[in-house]
C-alpha atoms as a PDB file:
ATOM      1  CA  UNK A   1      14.896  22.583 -15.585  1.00  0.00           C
ATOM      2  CA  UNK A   2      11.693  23.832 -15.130  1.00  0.00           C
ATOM      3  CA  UNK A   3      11.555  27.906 -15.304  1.00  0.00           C
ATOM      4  CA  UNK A   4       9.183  30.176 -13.633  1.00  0.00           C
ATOM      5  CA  UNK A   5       8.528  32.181 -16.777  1.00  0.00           C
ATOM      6  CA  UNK A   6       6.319  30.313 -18.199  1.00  0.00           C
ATOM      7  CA  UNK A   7       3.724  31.093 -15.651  1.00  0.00           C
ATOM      8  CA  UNK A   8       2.022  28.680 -12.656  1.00  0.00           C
ATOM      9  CA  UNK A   9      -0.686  27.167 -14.900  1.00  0.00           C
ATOM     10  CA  UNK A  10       2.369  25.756 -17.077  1.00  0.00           C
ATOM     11  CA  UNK A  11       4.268  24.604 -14.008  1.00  0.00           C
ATOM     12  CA  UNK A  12       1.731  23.108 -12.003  1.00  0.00           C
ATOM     13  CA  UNK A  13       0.692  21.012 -15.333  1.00  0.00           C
ATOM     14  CA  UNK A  14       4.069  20.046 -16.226  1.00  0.00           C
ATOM     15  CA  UNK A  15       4.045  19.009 -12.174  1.00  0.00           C
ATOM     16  CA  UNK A  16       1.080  16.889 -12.250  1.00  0.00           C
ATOM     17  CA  UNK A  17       1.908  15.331 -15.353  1.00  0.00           C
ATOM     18  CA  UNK A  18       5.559  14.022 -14.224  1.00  0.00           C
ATOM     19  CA  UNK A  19       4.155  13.137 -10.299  1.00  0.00           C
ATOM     20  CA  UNK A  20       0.787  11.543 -11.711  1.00  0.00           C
ATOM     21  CA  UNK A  21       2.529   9.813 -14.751  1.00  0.00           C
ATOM     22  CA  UNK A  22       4.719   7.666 -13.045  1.00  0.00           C
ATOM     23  CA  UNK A  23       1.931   6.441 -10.230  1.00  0.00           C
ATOM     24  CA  UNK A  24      -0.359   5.948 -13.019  1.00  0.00           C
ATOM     25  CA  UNK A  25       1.763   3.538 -15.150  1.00  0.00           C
ATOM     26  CA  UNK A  26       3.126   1.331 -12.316  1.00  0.00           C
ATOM     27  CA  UNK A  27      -0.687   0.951 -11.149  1.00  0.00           C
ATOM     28  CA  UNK A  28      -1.386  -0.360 -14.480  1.00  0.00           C
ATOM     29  CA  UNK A  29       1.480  -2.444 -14.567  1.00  0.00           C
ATOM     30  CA  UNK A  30       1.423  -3.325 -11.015  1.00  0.00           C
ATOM     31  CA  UNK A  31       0.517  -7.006 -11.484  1.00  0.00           C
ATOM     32  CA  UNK A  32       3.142  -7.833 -14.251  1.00  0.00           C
ATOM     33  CA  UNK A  33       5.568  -6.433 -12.400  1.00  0.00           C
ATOM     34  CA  UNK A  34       5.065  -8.003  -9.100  1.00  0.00           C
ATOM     35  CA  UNK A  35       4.355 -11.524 -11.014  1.00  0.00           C
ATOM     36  CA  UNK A  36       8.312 -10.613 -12.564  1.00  0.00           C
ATOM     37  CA  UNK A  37       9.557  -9.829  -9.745  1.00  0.00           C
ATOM     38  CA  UNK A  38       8.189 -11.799  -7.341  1.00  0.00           C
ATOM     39  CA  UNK A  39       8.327 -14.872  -8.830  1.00  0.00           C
ATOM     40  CA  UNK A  40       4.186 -15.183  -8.343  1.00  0.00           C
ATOM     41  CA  UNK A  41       2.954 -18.214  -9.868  1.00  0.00           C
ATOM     42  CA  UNK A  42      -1.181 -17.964 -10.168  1.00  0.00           C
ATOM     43  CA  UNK A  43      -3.936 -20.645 -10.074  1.00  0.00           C
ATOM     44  CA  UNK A  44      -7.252 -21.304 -11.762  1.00  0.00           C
ATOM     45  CA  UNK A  45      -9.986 -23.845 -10.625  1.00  0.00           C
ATOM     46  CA  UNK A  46      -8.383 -27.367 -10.701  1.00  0.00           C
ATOM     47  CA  UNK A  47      -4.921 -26.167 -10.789  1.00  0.00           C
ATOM     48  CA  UNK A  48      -2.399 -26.751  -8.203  1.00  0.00           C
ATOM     49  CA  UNK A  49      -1.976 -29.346  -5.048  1.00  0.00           C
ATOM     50  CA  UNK A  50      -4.812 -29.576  -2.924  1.00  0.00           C
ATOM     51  CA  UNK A  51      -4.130 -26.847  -0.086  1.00  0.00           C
ATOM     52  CA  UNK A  52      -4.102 -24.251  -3.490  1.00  0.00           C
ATOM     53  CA  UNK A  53      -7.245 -25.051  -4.394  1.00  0.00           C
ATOM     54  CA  UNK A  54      -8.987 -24.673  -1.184  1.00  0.00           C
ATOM     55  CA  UNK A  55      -7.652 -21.239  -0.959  1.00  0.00           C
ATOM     56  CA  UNK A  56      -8.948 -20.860  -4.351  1.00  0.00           C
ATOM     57  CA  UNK A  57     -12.277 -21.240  -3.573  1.00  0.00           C
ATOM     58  CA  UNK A  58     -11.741 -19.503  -0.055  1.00  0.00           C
ATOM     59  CA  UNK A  59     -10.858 -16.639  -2.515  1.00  0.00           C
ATOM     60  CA  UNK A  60     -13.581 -17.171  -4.750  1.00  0.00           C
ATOM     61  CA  UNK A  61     -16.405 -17.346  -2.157  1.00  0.00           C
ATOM     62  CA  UNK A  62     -15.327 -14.800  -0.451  1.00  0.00           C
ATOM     63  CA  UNK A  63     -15.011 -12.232  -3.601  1.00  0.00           C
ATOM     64  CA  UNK A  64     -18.566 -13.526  -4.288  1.00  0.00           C
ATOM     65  CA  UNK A  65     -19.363 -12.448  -0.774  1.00  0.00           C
ATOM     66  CA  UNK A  66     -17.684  -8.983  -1.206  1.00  0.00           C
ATOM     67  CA  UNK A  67     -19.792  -8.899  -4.854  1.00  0.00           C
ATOM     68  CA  UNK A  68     -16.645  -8.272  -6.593  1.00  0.00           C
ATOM     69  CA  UNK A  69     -17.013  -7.685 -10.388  1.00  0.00           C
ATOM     70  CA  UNK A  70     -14.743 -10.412 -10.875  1.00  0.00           C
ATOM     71  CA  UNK A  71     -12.551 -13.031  -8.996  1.00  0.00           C
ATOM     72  CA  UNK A  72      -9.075 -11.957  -8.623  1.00  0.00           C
ATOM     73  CA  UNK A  73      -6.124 -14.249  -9.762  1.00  0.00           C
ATOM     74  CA  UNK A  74      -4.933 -15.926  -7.064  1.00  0.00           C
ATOM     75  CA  UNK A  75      -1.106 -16.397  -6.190  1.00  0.00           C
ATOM     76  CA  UNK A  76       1.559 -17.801  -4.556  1.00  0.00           C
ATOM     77  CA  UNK A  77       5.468 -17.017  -4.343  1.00  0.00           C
ATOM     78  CA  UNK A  78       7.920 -18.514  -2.077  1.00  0.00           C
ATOM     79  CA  UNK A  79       9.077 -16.693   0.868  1.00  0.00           C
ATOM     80  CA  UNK A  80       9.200 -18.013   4.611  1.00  0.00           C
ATOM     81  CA  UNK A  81       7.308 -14.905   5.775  1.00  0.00           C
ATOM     82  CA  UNK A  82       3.894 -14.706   6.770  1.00  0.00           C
ATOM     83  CA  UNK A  83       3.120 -12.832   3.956  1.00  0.00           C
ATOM     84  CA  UNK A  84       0.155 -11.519   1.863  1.00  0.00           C
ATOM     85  CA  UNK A  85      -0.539  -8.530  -0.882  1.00  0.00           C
ATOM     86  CA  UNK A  86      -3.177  -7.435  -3.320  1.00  0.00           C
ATOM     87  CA  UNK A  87      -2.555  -5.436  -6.609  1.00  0.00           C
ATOM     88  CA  UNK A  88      -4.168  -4.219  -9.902  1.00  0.00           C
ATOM     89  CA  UNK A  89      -5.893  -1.387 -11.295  1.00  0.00           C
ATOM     90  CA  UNK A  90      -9.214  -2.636 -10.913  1.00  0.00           C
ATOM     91  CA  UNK A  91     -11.737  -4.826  -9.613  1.00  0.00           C
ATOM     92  CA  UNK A  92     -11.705  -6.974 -12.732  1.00  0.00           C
ATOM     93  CA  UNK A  93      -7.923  -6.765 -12.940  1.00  0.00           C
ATOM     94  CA  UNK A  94      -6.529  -7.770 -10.023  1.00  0.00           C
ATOM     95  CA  UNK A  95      -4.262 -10.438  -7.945  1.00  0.00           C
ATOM     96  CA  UNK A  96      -4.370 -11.948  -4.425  1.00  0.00           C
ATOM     97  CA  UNK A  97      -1.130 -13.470  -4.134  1.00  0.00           C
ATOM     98  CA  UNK A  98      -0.159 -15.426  -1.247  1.00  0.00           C
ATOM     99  CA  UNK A  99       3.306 -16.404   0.333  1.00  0.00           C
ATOM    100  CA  UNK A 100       4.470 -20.270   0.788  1.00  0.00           C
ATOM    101  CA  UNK A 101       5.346 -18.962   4.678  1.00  0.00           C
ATOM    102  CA  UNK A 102       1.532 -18.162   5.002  1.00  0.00           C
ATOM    103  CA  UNK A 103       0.889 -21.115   3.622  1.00  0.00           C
ATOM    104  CA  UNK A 104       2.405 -23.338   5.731  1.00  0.00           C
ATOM    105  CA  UNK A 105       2.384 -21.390   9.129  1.00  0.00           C
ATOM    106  CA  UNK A 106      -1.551 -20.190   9.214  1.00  0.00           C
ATOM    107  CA  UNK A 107      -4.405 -22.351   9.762  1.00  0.00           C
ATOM    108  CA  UNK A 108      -6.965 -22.037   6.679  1.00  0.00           C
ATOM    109  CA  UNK A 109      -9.211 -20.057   8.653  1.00  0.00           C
ATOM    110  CA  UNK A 110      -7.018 -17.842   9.664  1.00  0.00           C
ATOM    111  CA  UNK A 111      -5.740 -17.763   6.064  1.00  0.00           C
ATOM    112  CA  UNK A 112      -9.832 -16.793   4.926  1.00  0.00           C
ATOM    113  CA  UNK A 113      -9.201 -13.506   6.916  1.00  0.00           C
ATOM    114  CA  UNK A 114      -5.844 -12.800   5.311  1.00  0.00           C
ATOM    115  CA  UNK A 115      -7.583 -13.276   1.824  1.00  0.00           C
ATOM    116  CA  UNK A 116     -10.409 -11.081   3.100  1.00  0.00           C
ATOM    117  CA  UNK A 117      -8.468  -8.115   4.196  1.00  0.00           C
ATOM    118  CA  UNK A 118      -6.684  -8.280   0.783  1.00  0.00           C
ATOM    119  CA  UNK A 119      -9.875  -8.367  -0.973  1.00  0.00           C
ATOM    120  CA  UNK A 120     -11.605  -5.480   1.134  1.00  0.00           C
ATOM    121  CA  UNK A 121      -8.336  -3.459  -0.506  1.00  0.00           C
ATOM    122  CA  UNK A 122      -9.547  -4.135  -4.073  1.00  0.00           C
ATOM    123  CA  UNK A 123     -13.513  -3.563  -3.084  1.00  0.00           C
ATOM    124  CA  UNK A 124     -12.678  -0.497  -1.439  1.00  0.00           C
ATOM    125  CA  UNK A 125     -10.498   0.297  -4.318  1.00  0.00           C
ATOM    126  CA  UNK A 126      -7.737   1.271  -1.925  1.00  0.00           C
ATOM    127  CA  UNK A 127      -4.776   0.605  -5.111  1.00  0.00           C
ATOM    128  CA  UNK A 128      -6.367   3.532  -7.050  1.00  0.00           C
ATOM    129  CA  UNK A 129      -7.079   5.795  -4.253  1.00  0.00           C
ATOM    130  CA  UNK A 130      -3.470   5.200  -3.154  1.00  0.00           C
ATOM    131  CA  UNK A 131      -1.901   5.649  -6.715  1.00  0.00           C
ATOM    132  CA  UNK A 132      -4.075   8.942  -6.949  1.00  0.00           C
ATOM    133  CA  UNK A 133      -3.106  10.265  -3.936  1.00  0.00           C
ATOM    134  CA  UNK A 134       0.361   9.263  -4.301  1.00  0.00           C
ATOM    135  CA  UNK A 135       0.114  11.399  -7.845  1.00  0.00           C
ATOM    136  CA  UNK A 136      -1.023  14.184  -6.217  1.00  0.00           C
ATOM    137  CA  UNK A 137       1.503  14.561  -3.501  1.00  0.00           C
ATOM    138  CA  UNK A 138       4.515  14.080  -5.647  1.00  0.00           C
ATOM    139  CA  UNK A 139       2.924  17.173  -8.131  1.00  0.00           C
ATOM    140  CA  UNK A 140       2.432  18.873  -5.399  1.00  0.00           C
ATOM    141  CA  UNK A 141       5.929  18.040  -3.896  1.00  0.00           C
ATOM    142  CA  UNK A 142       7.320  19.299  -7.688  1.00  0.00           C
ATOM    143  CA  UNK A 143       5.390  22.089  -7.459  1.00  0.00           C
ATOM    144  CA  UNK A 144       6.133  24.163  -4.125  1.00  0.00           C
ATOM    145  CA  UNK A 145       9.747  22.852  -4.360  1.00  0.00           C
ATOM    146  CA  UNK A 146      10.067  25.069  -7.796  1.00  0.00           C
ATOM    147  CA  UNK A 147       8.129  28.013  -6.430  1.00  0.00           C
ATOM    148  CA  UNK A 148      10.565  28.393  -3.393  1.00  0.00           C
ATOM    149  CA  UNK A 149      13.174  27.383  -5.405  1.00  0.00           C
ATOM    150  CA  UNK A 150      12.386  30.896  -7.449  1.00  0.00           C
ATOM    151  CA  UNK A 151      11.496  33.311  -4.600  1.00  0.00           C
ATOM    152  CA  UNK A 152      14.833  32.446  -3.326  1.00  0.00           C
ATOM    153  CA  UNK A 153      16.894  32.863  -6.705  1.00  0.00           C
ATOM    154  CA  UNK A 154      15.133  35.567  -7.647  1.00  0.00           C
ATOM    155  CA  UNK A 155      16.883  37.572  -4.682  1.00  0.00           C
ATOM    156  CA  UNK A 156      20.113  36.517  -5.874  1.00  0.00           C
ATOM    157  CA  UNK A 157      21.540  39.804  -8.192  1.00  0.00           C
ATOM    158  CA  UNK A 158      23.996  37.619 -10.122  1.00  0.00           C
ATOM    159  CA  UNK A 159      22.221  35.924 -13.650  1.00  0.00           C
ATOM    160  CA  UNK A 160      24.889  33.263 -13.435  1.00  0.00           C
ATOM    161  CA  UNK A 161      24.728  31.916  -9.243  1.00  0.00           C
ATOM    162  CA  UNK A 162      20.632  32.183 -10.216  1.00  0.00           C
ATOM    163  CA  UNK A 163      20.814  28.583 -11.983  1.00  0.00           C
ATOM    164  CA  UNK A 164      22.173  26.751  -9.140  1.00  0.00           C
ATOM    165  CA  UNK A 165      20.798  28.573  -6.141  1.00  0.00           C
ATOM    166  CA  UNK A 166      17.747  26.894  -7.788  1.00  0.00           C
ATOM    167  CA  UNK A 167      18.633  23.589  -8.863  1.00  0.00           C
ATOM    168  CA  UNK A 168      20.057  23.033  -4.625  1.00  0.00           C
ATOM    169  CA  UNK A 169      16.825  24.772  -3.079  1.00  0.00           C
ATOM    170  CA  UNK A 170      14.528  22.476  -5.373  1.00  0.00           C
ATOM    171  CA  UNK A 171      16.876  19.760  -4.574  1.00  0.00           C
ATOM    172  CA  UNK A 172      16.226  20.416  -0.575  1.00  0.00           C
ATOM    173  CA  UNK A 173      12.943  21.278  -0.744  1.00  0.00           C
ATOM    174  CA  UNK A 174      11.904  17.966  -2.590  1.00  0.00           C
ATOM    175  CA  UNK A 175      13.413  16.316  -0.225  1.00  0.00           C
ATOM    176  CA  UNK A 176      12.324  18.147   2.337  1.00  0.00           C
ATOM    177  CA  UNK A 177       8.776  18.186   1.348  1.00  0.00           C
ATOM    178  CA  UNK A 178       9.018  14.878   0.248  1.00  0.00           C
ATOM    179  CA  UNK A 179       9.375  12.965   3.481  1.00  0.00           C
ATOM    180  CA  UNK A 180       6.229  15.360   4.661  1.00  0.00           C
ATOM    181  CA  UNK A 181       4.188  13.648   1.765  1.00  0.00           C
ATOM    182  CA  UNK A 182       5.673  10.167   2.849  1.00  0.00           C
ATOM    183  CA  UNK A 183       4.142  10.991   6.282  1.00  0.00           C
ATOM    184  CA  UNK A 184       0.744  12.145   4.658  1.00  0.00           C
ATOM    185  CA  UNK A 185       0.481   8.854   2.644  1.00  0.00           C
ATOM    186  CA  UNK A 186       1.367   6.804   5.050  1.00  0.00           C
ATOM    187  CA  UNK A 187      -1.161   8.575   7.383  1.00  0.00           C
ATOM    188  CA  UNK A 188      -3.977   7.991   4.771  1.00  0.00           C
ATOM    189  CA  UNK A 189      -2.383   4.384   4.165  1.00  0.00           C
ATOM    190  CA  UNK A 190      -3.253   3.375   8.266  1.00  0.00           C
ATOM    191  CA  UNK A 191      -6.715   4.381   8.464  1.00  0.00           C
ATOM    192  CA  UNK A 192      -7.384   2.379   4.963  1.00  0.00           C
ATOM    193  CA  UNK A 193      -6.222  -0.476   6.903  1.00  0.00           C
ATOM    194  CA  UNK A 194      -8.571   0.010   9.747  1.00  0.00           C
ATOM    195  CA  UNK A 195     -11.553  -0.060   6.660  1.00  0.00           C
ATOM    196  CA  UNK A 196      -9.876  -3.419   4.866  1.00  0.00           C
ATOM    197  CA  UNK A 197      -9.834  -5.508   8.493  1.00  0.00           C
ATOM    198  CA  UNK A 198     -13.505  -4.476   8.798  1.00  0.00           C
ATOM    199  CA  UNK A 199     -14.235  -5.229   5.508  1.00  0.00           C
ATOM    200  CA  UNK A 200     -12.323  -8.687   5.751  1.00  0.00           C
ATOM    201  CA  UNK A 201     -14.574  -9.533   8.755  1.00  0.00           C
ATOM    202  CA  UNK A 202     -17.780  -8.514   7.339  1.00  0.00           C
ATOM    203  CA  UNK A 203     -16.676 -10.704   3.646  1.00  0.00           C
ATOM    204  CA  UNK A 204     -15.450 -13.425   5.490  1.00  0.00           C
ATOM    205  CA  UNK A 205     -16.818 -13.245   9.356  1.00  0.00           C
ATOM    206  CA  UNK A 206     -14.943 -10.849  12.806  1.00  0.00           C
ATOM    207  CA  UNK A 207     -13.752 -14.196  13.825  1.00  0.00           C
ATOM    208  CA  UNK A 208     -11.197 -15.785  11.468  1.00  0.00           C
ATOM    209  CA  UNK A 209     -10.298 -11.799  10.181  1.00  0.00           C
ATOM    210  CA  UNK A 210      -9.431 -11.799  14.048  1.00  0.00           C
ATOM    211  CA  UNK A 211      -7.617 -14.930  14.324  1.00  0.00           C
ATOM    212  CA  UNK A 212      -5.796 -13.910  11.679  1.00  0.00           C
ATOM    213  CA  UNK A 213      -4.346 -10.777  13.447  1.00  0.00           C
ATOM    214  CA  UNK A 214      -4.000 -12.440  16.462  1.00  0.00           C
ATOM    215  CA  UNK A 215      -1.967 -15.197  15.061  1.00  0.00           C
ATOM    216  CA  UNK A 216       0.014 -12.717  13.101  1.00  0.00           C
ATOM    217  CA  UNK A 217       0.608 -10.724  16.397  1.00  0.00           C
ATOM    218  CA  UNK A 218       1.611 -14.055  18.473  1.00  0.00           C
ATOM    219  CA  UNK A 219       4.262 -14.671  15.383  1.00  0.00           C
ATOM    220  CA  UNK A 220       5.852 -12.075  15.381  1.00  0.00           C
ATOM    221  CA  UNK A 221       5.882  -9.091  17.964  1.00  0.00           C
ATOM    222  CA  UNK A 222       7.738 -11.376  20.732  1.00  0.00           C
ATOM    223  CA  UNK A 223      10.699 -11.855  18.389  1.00  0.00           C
ATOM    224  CA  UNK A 224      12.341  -8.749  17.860  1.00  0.00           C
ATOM    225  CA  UNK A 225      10.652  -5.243  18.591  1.00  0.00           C
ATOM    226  CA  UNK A 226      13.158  -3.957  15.334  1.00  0.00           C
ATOM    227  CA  UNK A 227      12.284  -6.573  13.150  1.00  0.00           C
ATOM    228  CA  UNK A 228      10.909  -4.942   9.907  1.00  0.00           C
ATOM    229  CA  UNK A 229       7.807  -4.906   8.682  1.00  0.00           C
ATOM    230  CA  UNK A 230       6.895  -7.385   6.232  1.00  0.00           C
ATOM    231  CA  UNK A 231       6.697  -6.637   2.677  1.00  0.00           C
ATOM    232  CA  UNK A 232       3.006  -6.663   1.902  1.00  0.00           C
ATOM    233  CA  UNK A 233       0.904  -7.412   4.052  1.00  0.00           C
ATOM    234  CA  UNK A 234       3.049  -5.241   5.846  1.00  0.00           C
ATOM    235  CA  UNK A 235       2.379  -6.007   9.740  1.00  0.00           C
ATOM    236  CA  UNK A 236       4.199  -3.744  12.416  1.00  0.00           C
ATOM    237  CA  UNK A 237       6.411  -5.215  14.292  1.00  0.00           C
ATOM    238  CA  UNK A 238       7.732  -2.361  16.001  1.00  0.00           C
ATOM    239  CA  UNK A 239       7.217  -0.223  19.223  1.00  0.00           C
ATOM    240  CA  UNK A 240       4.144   2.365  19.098  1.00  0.00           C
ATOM    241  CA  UNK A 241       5.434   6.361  19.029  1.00  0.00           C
ATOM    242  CA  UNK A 242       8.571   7.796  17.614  1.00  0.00           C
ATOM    243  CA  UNK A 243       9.310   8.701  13.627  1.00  0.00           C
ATOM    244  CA  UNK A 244       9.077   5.057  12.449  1.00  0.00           C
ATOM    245  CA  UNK A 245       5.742   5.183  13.063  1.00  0.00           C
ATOM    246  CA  UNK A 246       4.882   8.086  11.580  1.00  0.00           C
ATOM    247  CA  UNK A 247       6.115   6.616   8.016  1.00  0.00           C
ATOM    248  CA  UNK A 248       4.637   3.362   8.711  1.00  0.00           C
ATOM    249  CA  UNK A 249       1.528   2.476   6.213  1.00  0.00           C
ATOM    250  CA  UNK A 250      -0.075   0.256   8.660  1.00  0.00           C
ATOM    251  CA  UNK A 251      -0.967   0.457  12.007  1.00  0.00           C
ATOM    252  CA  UNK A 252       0.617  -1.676  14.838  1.00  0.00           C
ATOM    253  CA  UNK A 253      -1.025  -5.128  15.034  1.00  0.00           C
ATOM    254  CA  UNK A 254      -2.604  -4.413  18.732  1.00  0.00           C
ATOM    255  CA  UNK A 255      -4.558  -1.065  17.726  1.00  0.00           C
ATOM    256  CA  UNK A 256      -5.765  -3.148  14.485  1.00  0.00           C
ATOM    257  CA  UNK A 257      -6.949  -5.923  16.993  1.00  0.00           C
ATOM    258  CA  UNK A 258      -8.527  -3.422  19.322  1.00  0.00           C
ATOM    259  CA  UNK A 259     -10.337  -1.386  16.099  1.00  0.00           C
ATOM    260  CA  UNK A 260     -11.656  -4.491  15.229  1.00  0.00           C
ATOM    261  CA  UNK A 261     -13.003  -5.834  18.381  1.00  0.00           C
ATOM    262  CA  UNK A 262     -14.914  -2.610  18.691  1.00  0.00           C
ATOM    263  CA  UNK A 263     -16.105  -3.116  14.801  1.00  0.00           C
ATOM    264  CA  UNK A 264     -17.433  -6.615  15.780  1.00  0.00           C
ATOM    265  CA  UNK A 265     -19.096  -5.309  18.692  1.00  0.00           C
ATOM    266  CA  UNK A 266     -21.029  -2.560  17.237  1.00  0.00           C
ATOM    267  CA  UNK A 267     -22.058  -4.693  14.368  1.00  0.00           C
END
């Protein structure tokens, strides 16, 4: 563990190179691993049936549209959900990857605003600002966990309880602290959403990045106010208020709808 003697400047390094570390390499590795895991199977011009290639070039105009440096890979991976994610350090090294549910449930034009939410999140860079502020929180999370963790041993008179009054204060703290950093990110995580639907509509047009919501909304809040959220595209299905909402990343679908009407109207 950690000790306080070698001064803050050494801790709060050592912090933010274990809590950025680990952000930083599963950014970088963020499309291999989701292509792994997944099962994502990606698409070039002429590849795949006919319905993959007209998302293809959905994809492509829009990224033109959006003046992306590059045109993301473009994906699919079966699932029955309504389902949709973007990934990858960069602009030029990226992936729009697309579920078989989506497919098959959403018209194409409501598909085009699916594609051009996900590729407002790689304009606006929102992977990097995420991993970054992701990075930051868990140093930070390291860091004020071990401080209090040493104000409290330090009043302990015993050498030998010292060790493990530590070790269970950082182990509360962190956890502690942590859940107040999941609420942070996930705070930061909403509004980013409210920037990606009006940067779908303006790459793509308020129209189809609305029927898109509002087909998403008809799908799915009726069933089952405690259904979960889906994986990546990651649409609320559950009631406004109360703690769920507080770690959710995105917003619930009707405030989305309603920030987006407003969007359309003052543009």
């Amino acid at each position: 563990m950690y000790g306080a003697g070698a001064g803050y400047g050494s801790l709060a390094l050592f912090c933010l190179f274990w809590g950025m570390g680990g952000a930083l390499i599963s950014l970088l590795l963020s499309k291999k691993i989701v292509k792994w895991t997944m099962g994502v199977k990606t698409f070039g011009p002429g590849e795949g049936d006919s319905h993959t290639q007209k998302l293809y070039e959905i994809l492509t105009r829009v990224s033109t549209s959006a003046q992306l440096k590059k045109v993301p890979e473009f994906g699919v991976y079966e699932s029955p959900e309504m389902n949709a994610f973007a990934t990858g350090p960069s602009e030029s090294n990226s992936l729009v990857a697309v579920s078989t549910g989506l497919m098959q449930q959403m018209t194409d034009s409501e598909i085009e605003g699916v594609i051009a939410h996900e590729v407002a999140h790689i304009k606006n860079g929102d992977m990097v600002t995420m991993t970054l502020i992701q990075g930051i929180v868990n140093a930070l999370v390291m860091f004020l966990a071990r401080i209090i963790a040493f104000a409290v041993a330090n009043t302990i008179e015993k050498e030998s309880q010292r060790y493990w009054v530590r070790f269970a204060v950082i182990m509360v703290c962190e956890i502690v602290l942590g859940l107040l950093g999941v609420m942070f990110t996930a705070w930061f995580s909403r509004r980013r959403e409210f920037r990606a639907d009006a940067g779908g509509a303006k790459y793509s047009n308020p129209q189809k990045m609305l029927a898109a919501l509002e087909a998403l909304q008809r799908r799915f809040e009726p069933l089952d106010n405690r259904s979960p959220q889906l994986a990546a595209f990651k649409i609320s299905t559950g009631r406004k208020g109360g703690f769920l909402s507080l770690i959710s990343t995105h917003p619930p679908l009707e405030d989305r709808i309603a920030a987006l009407k407003t969007y359309s109207q003052v543009r």
